[in-house]
Protein backbone atom coordinates (compact mmCIF):
# COMPACT_ATOMS: atom_id res chain seq x y z
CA UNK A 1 2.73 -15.75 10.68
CA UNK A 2 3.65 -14.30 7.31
CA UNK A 3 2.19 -11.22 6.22
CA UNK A 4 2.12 -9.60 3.10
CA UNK A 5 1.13 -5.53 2.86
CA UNK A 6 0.70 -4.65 -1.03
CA UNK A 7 0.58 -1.30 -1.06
CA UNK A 8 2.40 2.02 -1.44
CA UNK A 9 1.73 6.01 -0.18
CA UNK A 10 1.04 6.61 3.67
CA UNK A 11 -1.56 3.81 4.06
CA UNK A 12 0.75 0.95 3.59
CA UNK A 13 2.84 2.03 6.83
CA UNK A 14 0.10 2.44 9.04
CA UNK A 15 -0.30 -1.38 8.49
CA UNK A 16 3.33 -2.22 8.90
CA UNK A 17 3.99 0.04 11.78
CA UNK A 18 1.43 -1.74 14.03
CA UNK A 19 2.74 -5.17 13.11
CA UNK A 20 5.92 -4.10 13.94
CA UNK A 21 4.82 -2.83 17.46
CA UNK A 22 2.81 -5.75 18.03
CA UNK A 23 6.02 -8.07 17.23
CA UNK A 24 7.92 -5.53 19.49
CA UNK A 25 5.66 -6.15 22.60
CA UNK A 26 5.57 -10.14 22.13
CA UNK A 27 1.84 -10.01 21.39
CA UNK A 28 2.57 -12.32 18.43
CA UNK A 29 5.01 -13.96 16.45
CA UNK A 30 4.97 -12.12 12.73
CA UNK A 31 6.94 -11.82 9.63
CA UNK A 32 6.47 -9.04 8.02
CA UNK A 33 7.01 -8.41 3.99
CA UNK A 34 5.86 -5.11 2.16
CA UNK A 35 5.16 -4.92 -1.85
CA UNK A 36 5.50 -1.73 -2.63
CA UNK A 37 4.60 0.11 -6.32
CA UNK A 38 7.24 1.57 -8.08
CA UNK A 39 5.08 4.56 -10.40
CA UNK A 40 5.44 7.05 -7.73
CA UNK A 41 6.05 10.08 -10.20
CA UNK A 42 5.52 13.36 -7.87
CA UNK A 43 7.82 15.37 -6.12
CA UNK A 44 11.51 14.42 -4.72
CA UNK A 45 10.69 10.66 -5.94
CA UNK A 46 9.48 12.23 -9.33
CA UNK A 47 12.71 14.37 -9.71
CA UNK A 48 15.42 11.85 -8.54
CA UNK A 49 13.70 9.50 -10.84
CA UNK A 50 14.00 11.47 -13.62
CA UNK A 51 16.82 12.47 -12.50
CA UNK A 52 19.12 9.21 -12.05
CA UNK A 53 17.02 7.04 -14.27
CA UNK A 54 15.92 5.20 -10.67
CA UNK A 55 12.37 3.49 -10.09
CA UNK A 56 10.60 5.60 -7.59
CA UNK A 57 11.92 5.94 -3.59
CA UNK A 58 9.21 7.48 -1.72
CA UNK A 59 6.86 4.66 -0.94
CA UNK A 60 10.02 2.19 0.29
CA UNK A 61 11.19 4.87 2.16
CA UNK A 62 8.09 5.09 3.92
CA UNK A 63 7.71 1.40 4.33
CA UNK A 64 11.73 1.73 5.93
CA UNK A 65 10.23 4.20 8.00
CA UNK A 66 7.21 2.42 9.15
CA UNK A 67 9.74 -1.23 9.83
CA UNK A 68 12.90 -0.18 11.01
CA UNK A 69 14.34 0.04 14.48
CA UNK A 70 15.87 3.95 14.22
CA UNK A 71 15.82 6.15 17.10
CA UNK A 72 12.95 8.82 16.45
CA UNK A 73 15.27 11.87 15.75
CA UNK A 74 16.61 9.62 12.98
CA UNK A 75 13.09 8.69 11.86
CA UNK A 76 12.50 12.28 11.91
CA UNK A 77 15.26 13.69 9.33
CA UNK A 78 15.14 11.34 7.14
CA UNK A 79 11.46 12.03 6.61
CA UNK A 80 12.68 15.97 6.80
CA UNK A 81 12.56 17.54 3.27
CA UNK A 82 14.65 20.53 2.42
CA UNK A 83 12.90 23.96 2.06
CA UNK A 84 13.99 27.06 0.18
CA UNK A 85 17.76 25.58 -0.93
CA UNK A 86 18.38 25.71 -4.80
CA UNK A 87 18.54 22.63 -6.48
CA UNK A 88 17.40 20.72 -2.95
CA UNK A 89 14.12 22.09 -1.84
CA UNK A 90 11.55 19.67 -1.65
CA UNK A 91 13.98 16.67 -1.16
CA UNK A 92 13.70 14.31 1.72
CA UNK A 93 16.36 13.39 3.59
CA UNK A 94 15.68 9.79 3.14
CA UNK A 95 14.88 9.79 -0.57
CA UNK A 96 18.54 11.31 -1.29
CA UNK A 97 20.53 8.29 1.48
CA UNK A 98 18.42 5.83 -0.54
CA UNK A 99 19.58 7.10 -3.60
CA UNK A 100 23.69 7.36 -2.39
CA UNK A 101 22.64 4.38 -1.47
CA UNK A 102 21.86 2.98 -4.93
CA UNK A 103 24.66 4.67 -6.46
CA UNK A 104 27.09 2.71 -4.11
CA UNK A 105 25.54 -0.71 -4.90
CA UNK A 106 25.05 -0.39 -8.48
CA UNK A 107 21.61 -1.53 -8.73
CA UNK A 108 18.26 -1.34 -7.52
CA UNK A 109 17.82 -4.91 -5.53
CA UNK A 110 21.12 -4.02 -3.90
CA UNK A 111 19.90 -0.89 -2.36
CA UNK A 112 17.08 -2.13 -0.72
CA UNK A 113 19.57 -4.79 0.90
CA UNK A 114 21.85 -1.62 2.27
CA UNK A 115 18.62 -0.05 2.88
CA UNK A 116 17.45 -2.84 5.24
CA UNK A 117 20.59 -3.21 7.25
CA UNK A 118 21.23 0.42 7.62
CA UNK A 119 17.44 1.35 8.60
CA UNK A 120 17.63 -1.91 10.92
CA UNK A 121 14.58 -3.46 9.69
CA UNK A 122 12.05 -5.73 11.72
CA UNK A 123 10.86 -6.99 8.54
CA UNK A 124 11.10 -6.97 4.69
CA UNK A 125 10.51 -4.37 1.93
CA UNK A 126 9.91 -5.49 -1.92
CA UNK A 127 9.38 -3.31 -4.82
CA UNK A 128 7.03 -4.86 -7.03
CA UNK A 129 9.60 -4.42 -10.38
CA UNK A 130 12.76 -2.56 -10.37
CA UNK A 131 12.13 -1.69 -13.84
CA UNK A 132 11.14 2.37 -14.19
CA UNK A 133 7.36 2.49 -15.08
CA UNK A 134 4.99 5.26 -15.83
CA UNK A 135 1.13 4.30 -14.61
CA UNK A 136 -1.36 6.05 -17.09
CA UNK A 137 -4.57 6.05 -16.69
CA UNK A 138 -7.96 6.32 -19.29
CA UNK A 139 -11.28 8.25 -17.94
CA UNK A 140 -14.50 8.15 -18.68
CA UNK A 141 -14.87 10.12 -21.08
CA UNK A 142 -12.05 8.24 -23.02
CA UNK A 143 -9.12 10.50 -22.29
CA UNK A 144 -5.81 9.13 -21.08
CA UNK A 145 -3.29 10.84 -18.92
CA UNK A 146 0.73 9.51 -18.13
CA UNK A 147 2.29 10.05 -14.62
CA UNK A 148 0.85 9.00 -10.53
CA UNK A 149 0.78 12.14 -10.01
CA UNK A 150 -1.34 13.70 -12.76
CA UNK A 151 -3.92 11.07 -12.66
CA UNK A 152 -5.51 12.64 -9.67
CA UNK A 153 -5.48 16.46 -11.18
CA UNK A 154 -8.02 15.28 -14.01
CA UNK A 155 -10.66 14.65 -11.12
CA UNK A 156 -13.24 12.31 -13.78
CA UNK A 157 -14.20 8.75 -13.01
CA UNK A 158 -11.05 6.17 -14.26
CA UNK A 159 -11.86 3.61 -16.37
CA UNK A 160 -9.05 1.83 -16.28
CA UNK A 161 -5.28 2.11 -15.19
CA UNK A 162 -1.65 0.05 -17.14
CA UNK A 163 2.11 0.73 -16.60
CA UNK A 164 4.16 1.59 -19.24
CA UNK A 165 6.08 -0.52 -20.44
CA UNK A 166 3.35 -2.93 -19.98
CA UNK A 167 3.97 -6.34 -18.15
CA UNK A 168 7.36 -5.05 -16.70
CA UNK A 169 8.74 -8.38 -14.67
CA UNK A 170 8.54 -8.75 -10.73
CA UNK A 171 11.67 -7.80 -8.65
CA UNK A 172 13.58 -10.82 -6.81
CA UNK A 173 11.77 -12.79 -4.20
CA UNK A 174 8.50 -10.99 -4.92
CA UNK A 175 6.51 -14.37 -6.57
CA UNK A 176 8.43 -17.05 -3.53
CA UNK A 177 6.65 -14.09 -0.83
CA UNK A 178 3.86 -14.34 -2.23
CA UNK A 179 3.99 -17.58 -2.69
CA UNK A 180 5.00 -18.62 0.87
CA UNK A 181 2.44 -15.85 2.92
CA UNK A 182 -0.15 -16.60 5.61
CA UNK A 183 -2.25 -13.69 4.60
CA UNK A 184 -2.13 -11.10 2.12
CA UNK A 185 -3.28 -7.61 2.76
CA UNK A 186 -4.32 -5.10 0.36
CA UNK A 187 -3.84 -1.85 1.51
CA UNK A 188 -4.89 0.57 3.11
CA UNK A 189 -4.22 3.26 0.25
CA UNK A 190 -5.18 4.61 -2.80
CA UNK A 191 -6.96 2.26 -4.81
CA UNK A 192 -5.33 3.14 -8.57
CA UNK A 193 -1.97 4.71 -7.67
CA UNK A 194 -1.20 2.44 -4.71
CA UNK A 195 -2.47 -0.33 -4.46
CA UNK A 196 -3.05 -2.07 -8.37
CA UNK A 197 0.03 -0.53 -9.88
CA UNK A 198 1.31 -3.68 -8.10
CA UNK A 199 -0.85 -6.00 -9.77
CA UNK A 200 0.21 -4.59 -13.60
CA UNK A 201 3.68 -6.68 -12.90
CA UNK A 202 3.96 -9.51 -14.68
CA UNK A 203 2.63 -12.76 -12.72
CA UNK A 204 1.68 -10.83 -9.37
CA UNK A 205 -1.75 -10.54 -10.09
CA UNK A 206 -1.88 -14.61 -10.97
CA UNK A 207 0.86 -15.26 -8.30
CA UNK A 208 -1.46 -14.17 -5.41
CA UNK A 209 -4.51 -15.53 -7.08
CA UNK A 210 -2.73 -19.26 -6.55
CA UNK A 211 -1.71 -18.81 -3.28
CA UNK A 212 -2.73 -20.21 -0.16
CA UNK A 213 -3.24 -17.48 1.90
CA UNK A 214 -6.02 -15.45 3.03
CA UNK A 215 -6.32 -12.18 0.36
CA UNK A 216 -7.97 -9.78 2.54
CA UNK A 217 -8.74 -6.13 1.27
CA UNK A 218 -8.75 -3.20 4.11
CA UNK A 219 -11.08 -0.50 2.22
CA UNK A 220 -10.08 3.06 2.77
CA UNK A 221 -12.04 5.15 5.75
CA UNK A 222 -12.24 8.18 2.83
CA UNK A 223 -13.03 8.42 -0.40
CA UNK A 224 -10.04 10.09 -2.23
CA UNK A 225 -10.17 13.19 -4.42
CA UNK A 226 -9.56 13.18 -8.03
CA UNK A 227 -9.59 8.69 -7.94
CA UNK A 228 -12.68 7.15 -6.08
CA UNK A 229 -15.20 10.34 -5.17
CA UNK A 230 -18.79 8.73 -5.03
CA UNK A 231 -17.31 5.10 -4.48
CA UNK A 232 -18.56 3.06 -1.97
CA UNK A 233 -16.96 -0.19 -0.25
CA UNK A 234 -18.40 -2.69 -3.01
CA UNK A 235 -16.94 -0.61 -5.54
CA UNK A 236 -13.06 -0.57 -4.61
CA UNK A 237 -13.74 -4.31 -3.91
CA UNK A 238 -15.41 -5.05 -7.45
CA UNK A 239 -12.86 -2.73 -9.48
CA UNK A 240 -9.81 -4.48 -7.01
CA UNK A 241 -10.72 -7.94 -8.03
CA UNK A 242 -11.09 -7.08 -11.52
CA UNK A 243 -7.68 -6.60 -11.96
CA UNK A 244 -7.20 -10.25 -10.11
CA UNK A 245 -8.24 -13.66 -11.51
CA UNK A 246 -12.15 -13.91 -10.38
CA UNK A 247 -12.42 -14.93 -6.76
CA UNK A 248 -9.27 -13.74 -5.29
CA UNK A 249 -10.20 -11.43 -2.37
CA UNK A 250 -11.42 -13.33 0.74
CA UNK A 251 -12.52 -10.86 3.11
CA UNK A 252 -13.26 -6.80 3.08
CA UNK A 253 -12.40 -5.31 6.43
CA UNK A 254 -14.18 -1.91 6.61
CA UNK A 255 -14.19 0.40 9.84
CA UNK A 256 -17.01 0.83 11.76
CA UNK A 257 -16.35 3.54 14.23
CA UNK A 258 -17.86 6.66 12.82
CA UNK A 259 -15.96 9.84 13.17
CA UNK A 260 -17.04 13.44 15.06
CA UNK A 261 -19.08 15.44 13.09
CA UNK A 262 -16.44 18.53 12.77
CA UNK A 263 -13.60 16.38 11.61
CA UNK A 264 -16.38 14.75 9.01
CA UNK A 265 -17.65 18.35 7.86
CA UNK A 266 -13.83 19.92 7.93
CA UNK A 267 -12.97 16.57 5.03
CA UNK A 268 -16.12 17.42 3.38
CA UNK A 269 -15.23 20.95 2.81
CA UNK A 270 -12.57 19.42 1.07
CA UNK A 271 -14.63 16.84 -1.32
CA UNK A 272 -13.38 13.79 0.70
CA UNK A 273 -16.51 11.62 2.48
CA UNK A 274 -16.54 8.73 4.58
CA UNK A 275 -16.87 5.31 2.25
CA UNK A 276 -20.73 4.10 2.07
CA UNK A 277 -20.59 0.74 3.37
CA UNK A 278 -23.26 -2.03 2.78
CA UNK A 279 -21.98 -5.23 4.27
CA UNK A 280 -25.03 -7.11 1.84
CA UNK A 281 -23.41 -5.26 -1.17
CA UNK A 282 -19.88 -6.31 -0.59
CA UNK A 283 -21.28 -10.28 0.29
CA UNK A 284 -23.30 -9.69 -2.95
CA UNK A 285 -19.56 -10.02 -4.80
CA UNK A 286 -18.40 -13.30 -2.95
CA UNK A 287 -16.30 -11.41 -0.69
CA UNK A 288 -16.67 -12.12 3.49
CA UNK A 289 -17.55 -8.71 5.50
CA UNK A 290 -15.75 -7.88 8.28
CA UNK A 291 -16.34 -4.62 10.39
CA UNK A 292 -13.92 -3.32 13.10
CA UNK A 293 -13.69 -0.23 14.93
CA UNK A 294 -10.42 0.49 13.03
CA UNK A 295 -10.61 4.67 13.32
CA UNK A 296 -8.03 7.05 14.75
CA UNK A 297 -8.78 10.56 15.00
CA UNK A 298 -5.26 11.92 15.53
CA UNK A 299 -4.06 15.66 14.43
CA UNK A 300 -7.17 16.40 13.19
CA UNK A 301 -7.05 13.47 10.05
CA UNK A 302 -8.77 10.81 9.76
CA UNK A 303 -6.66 7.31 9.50
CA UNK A 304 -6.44 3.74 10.90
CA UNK A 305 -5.76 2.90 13.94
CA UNK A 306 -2.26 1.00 13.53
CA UNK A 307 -2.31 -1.61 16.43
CA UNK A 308 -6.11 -1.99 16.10
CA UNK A 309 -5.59 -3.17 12.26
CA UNK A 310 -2.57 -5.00 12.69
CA UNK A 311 -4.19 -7.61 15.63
CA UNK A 312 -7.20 -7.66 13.41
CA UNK A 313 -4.85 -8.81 10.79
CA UNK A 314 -3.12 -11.00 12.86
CA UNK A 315 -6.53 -12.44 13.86
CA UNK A 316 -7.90 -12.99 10.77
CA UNK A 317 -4.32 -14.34 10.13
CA UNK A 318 -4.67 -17.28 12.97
CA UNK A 319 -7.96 -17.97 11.55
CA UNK A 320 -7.21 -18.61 8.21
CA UNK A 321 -4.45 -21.28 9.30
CA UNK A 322 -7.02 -22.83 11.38
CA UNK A 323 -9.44 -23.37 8.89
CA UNK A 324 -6.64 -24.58 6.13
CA UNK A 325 -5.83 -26.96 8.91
CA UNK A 326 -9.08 -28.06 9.73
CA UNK A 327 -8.82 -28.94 5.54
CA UNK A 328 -6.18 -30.56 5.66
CA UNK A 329 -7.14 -33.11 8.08
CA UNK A 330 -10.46 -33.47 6.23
């Protein structure tokens, strides 16, 4: 099976970490590609960025995290970030080897090459352009903001998000992957900073409209503050597909395991809530429903359960071959 994670942040790797485990344990057979946004414009990614005139390294060091075969004290520093050292603090490890790492190839693509032999990947990791990018966004209320990061701070409805320069073009491979995929997952993550800064590269968007696989969206267990407070399951469907061709997304997989109350009233507190789901609202679009018991409660946060989603995946993987066989033959 080939699977394709479009994503970015922390949600991205929950995906990819279970399909790695799965492959790991022989419970299936799975190739494994991540498409990973490049605006990232906070923090050590933010400052390295501006810093060596790099796209951003955060998400793909996450997604090298999440794939590759390290032992865990090695997972562990690079994912360590540097506190209270001039000129350092707030670096991670990993975001600084990835960027020795791009200084000794002499370009982006060749980075993520080193990347993937040094971090021993079971799997693939893509950035959607290698071009530098800036994802602004326009509220509401017709302001506009520049930067990832800032776009969350303004905490008013978006209206729309672009990249700037617009249209930038797709990084090597990225249009033959998604050309060639068995299914193609969006997400889990946040819905304008993660997941469609992808879809703002030049042919992506059209790329995975045309191909044969199964375009499945995973919708987020919480709403996220500051980009989709009051916005239930249909909604992060409709505004996902309309930065798609019409009739792109296949199938919604929302979780249906509910959470206990203190961990619900302790996000609360904090203005996140659980996504309303309506499984009649999201059919309403064209889109297939598809509920799982997808929740893990673990260190008192709410996220998905990685092996659950990943053979749900890999299920809804097998199925979609079936049925373009069953096509075929007709």
């Amino acid at each position: 099976m080939k699977v394709l994670g479009i994503g970015g942040g922390t949600g991205l790797p929950v995906l990819l970490s279970g399909l790695k485990e799965l492959l790991e344990r022989g419970e299936c057979d799975v190739e494994v590609t991540a498409l990973v946004a490049m605006s990232d414009s906070g923090g050590s990614s933010g400052d390295l960025r501006r810093a060596l005139g790099i796209p951003a390294l955060g998400d793909l060091r996450n997604c090298f995290m999440a794939l590759g075969d390290l032992p865990p004290v090695l997972k562990a520093l690079c994912q360590h970030r540097f506190e209270t050292l001039d000129g350092w603090a707030g670096h991670s490890v990993g975001n600084l080897v990835l960027s020795a790492l791009y200084q000794m190839s002499g370009d982006f693509e060749g980075m993520v090459r080193l990347a993937s032999d040094l971090f021993k990947l079971k799997g693939s990791v893509l950035p959607s352009t290698t071009e530098p990018v800036t994802l602004c966004a326009e509220f509401a209320d017709g302001t506009t903001v520049r930067g990832e990061s800032n776009i969350p701070l303004k905490r008013r409805p978006i209206r729309r998000v672009w990249l700037e320069p617009e249209r930038p073009q797709p990084a090597c491979d990225v249009l033959n992957t998604i050309a060639a995929a068995d299914i193609i997952v969006f997400g889990p993550g946040s819905l304008f900073t993660s997941i469609i800064p992808n879809l703002l590269v030049t042919d992506i968007a059209d790329a995975i409209h045309a191909s044969s696989a199964t375009k499945v969206y995973v919708c987020n267990l919480m709403t996220q503050f500051g980009e989709t407070e009051g916005l239930s399951a249909a909604d992060h469907v409709r505004i996902l597909q309309s930065y798609l061709p019409a009739h792109t997304i296949d199938v919604c997989v929302v979780n249906t395991r509910p959470a206990g109350p203190l961990l619900a009233q302790r996000y609360s507190r904090g203005g996140a809530h659980f996504v309303p789901v309506s499984a009649e609202h999201v059919r309403q679009l064209g889109v297939s429903f598809h509920g799982a018991e997808l929740l893990q409660e673990k260190n008192e946060k709410v996220r998905h359960d990685p092996i659950a989603l990943a053979r749900l995946i890999t299920q809804l993987t097998e199925r979609g071959k079936e049925m373009e066989a069953v096509c075929a033959e007709s």
